[in-house]
Protein backbone atom coordinates (compact mmCIF):
# COMPACT_ATOMS: atom_id res chain seq x y z
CA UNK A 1 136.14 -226.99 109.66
CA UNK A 2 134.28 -227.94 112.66
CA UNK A 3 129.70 -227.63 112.23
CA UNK A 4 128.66 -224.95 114.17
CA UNK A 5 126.92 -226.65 117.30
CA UNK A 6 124.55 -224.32 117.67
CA UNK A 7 123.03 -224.89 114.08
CA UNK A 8 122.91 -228.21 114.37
CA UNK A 9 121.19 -228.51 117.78
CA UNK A 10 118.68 -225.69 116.07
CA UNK A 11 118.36 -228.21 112.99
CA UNK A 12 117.53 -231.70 114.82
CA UNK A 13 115.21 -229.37 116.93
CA UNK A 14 113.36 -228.97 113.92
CA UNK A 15 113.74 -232.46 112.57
CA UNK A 16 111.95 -233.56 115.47
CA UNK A 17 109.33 -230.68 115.71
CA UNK A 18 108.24 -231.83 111.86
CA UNK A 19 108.06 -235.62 112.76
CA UNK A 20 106.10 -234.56 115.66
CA UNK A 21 103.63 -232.17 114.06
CA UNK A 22 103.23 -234.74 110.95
CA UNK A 23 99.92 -236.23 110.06
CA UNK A 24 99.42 -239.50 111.60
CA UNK A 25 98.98 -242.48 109.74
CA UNK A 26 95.96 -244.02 109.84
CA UNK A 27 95.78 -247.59 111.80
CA UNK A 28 94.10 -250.90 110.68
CA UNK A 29 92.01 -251.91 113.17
CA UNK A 30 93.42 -254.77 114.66
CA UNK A 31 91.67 -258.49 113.91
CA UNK A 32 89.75 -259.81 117.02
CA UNK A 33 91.65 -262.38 119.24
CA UNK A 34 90.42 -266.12 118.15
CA UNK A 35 89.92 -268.06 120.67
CA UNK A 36 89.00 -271.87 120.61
CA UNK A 37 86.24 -272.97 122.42
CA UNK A 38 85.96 -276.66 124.52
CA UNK A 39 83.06 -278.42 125.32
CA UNK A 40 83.22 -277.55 129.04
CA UNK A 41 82.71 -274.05 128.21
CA UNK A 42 86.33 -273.17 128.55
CA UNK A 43 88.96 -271.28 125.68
CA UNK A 44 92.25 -270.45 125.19
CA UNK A 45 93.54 -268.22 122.14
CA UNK A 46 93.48 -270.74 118.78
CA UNK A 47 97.33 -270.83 118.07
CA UNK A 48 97.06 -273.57 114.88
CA UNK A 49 100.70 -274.59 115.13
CA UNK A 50 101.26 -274.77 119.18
CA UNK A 51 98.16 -276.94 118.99
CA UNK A 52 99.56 -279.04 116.62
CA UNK A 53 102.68 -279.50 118.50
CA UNK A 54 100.82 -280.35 121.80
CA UNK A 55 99.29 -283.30 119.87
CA UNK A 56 102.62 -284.72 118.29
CA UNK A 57 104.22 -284.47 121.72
CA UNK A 58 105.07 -287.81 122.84
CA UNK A 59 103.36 -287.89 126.00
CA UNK A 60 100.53 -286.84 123.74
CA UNK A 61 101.30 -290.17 121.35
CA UNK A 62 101.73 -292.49 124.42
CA UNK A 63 97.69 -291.06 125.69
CA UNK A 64 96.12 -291.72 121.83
CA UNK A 65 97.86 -294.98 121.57
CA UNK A 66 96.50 -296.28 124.82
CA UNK A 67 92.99 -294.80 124.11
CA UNK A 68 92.94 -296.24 120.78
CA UNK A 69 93.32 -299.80 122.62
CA UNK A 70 90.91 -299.10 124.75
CA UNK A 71 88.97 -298.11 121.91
CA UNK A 72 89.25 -301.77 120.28
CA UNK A 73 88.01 -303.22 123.34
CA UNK A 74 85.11 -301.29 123.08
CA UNK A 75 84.45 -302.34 119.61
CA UNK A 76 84.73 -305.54 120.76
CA UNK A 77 81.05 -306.01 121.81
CA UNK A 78 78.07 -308.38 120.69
CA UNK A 79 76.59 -306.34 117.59
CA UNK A 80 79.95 -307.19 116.22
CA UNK A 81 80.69 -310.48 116.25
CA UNK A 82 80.24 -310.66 112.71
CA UNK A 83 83.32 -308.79 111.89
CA UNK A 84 86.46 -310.43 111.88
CA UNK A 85 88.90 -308.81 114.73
CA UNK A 86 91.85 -308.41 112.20
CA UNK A 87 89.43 -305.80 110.37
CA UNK A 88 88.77 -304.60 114.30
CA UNK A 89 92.48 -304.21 114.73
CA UNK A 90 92.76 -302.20 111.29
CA UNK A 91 90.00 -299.90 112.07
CA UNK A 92 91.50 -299.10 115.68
CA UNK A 93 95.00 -298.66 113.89
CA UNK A 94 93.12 -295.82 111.38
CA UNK A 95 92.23 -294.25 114.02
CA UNK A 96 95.12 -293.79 116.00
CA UNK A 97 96.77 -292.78 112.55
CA UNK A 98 93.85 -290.78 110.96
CA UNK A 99 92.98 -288.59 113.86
CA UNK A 100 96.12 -287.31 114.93
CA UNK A 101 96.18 -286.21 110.83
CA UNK A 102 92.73 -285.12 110.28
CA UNK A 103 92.33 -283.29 113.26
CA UNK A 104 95.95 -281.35 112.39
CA UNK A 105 94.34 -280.86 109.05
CA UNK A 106 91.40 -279.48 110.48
CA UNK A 107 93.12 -276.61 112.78
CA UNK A 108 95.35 -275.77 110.26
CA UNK A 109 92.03 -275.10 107.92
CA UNK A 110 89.75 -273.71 110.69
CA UNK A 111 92.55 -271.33 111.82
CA UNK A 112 92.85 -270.00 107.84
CA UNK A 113 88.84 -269.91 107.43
CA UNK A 114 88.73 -268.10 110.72
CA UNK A 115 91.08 -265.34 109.55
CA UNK A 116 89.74 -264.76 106.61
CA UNK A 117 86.47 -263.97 107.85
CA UNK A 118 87.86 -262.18 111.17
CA UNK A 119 85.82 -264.88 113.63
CA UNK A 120 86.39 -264.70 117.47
CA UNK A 121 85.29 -268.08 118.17
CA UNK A 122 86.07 -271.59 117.18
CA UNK A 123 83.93 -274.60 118.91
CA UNK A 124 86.38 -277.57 119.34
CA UNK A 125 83.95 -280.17 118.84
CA UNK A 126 82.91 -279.11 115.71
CA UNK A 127 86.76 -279.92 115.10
CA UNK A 128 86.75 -283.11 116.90
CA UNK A 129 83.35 -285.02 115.60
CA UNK A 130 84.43 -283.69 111.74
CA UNK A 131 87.95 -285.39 112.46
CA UNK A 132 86.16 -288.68 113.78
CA UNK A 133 83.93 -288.32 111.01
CA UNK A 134 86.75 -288.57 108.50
CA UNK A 135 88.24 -291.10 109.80
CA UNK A 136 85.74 -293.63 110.57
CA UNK A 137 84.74 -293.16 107.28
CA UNK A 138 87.68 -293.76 105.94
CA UNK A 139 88.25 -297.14 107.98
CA UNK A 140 85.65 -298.60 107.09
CA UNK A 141 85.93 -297.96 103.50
CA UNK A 142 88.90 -299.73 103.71
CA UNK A 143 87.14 -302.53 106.36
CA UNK A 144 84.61 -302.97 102.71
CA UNK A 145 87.36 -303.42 100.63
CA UNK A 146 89.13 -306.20 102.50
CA UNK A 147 86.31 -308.13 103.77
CA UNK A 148 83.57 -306.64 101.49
CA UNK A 149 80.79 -304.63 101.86
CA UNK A 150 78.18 -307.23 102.30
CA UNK A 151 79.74 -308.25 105.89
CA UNK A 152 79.56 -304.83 107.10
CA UNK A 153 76.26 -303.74 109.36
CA UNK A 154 75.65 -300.07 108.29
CA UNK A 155 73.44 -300.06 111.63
CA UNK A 156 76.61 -301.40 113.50
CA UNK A 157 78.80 -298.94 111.84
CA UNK A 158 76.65 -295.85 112.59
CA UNK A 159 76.37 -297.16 116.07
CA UNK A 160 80.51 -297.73 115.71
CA UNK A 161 80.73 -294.35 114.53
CA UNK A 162 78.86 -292.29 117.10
CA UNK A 163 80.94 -294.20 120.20
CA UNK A 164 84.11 -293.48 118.51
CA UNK A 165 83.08 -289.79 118.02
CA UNK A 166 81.87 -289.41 121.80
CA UNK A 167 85.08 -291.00 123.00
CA UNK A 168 87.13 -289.09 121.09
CA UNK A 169 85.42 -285.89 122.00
CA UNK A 170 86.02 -286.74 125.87
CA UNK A 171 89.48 -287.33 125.32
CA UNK A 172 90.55 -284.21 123.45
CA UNK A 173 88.29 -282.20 126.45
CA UNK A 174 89.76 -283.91 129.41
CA UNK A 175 93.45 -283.80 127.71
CA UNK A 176 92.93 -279.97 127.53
CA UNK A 177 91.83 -279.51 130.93
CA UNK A 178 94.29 -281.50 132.69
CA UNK A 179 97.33 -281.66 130.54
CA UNK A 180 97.70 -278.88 128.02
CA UNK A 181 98.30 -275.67 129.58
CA UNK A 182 95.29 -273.88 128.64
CA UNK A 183 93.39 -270.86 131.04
CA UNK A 184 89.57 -270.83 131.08
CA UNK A 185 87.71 -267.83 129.69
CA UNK A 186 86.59 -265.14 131.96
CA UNK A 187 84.26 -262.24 130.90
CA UNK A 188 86.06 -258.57 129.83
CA UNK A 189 88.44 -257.17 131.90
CA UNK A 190 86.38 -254.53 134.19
CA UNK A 191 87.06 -250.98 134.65
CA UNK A 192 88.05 -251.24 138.58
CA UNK A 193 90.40 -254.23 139.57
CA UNK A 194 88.87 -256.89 141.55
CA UNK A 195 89.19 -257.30 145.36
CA UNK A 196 93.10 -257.80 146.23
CA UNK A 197 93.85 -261.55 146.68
CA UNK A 198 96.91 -261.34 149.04
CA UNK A 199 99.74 -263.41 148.74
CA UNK A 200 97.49 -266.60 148.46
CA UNK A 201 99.02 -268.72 145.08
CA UNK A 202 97.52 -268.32 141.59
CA UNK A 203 97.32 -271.03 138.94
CA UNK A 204 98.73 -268.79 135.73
CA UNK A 205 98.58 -272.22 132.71
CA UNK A 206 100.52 -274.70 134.72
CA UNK A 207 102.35 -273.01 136.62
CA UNK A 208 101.17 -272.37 140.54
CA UNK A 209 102.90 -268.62 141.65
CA UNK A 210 103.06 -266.21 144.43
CA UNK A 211 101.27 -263.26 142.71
CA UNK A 212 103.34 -261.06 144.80
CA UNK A 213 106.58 -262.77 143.10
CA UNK A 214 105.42 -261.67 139.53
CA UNK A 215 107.52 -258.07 137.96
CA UNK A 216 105.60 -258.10 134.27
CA UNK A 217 103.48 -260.14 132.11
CA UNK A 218 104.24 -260.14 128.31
CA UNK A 219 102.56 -261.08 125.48
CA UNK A 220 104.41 -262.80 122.87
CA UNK A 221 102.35 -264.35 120.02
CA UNK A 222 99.99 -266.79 121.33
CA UNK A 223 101.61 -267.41 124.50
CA UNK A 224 102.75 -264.80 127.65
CA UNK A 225 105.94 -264.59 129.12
CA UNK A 226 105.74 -264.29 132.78
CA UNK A 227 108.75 -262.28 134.24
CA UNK A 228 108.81 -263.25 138.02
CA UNK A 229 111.42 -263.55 141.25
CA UNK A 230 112.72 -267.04 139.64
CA UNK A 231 113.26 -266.22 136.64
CA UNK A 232 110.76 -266.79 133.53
CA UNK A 233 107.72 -269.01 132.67
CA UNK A 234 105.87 -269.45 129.38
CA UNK A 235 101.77 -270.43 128.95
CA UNK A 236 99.36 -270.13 126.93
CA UNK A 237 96.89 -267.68 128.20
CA UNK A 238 95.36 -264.24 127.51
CA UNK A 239 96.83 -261.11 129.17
CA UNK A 240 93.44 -260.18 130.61
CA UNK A 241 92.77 -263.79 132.27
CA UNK A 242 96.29 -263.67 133.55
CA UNK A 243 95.60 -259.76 135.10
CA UNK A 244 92.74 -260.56 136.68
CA UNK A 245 94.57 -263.79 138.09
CA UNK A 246 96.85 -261.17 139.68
CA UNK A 247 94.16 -258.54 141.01
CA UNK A 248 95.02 -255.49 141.90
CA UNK A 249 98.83 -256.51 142.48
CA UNK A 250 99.53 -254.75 138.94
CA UNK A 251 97.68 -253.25 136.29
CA UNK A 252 97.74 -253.52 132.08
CA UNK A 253 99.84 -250.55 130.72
CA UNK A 254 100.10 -251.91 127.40
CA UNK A 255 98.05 -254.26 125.26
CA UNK A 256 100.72 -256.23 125.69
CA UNK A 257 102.31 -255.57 128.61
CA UNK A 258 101.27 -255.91 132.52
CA UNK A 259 103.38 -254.53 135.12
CA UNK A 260 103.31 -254.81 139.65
CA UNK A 261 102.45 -251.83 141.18
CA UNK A 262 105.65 -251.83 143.28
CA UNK A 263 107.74 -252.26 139.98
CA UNK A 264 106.50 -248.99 138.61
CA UNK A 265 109.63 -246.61 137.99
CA UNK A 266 109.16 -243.31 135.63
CA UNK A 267 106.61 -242.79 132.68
CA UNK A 268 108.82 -240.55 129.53
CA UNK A 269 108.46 -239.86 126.28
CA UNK A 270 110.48 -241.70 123.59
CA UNK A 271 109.65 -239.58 120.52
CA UNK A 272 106.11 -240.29 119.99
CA UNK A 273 106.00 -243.45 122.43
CA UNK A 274 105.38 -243.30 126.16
CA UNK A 275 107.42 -245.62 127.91
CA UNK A 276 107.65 -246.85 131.74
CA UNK A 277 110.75 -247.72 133.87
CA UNK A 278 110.49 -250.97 135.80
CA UNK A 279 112.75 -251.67 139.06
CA UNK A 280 113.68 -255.35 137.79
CA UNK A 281 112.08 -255.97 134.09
CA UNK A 282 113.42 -253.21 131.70
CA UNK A 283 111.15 -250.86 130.08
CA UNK A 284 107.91 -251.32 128.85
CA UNK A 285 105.77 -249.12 126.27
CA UNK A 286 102.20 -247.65 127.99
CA UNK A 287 99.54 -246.91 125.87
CA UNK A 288 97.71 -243.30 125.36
CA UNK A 289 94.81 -244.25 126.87
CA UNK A 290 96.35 -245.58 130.42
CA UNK A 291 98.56 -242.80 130.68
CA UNK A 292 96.79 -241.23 133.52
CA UNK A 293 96.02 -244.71 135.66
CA UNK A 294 99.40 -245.12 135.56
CA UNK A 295 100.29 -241.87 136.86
CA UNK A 296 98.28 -241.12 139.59
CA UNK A 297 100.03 -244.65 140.53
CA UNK A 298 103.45 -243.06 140.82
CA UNK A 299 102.23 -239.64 141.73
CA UNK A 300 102.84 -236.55 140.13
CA UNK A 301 106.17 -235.84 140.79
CA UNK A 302 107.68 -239.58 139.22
CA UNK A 303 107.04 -238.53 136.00
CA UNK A 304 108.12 -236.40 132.78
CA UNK A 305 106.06 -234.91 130.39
């Protein structure tokens, strides 16, 4: 015996009318993107463990082990001709060792802290001089212990200290800047899209683009996934920087989603979810609250209720 269609049509019809009509659950507000903060004023979003792989890369290696030479060179200087260079050489080879651990040690327990308490902001050289810190400590604790402490200059090694700390600070800012892939801050995305910037080429991370070229901007994690004419690039970024990169090429539909004007299909509704149609990247989710932008984009009659 065969269900009566009817009946069943009639009873999913009211399936859905209940989950539609049901209370909605309360949301938990979501925590406040943390961001890490460089000395130059710049930031990028604090992502503990893609931080810790930029440093462990081995172009990353190669750059500490040649700054750590450098480094023994400057230690090399009159105030410390007292000290044997074989205790020189073992101090410059903590560091290079040390600092590479300490300062992993110190993300990983900043990015914890930080969560905890729900902070927005993290100031890199706080991270930086506590690493150096640590570590000169530590080598010369060990320095004491080979050649004792009586051949040690504490004025020397607080001099020692402070150079080491400085150095290590403009390392870590200038390898952020010009090697790690990392967007400055701008202020809060405003309500009406900046001046249009043509088909002039954006920097999105380290990547150089046609604006024009770019379908949708995802955020996944950390990072963004930027869905353009050549395929797919990753960076670490925020979705606002990135959008107002682009100007007023494209517009945020989603808190995690940005899509090109000219890649706008249909707006529907997938239960309780809006979502959009894109000519070339798939469908995206659009949020309650952008509904309407996104509409009067497409005009009144490219859409469903």
């Amino acid at each position: 015996m065969y269900p009566n269609p009817t009946t069943t049509h009639a009873a999913s019809r009211g399936h859905r009318e209940m989950k539609m009509n049901a209370p909605e659950k309360p949301r938990q507000s979501a925590a406040p993107e943390l961001r890490i903060v460089f000395l130059n004023g710049s930031s990028a979003p604090f992502a503990s463990h893609e931080l810790v792989s930029l440093i462990f890369r081995p172009r990353t290696l190669w750059i500490m082990c040649f700054f750590t030479v450098a480094l023994s060179f400057v230690s090399l200087n009159p105030l410390r001709s007292g000290l044997p260079y074989w205790a020189t050489a073992i101090m410059t080879l903590m560091d290079f060792i040390l600092f590479a651990v300490a300062f992993t040690g110190m993300l990983l327990l900043t990015e914890t802290v930080a969560r905890i308490y729900r902070l927005r902001w993290v100031f890199e050289p706080a991270l930086t001089l506590s690493a150096c810190a640590l570590v000169g400590l530590a080598a010369y604790g060990l320095s004491a212990l080979i050649v004792g402490e009586s051949a040690l200059d504490r004025e020397v090694i607080l001099l020692d200290l402070l150079t080491r700390a400085l150095l290590w600070e403009g390392l870590v800012t200038l390898y952020f800047l010009f090697v790690a892939p990392v967007v400055p801050a701008q202020t809060a995305l405003p309500d009406q899209p900046p001046a249009e910037t043509g088909p002039e080429m954006v920097k999105l991370g380290q990547f150089t683009i046609d604006p024009t070229q770019v379908f949708r901007v995802e955020s996944d994690g950390h990072y963004l996934t930027i869905h353009h004419m050549g395929g797919e690039d990753r960076i670490l970024a925020a979705l606002s920087d990135v959008a107002l990169r682009l100007g007023r090429l494209g517009m945020i539909v989603h808190r995690s989603h940005w899509v090109a004007y000219r890649e706008m299909g249909r707006v529907w509704r997938d239960g309780r979810t809006l979502r959009l149609d894109t000519h070339n990247a798939g469908t995206v989710p659009v949020s309650r609250e952008r509904v309407a932008q996104v509409r009067s984009k497409l005009g009144e009659g490219n859409h469903e209720a």
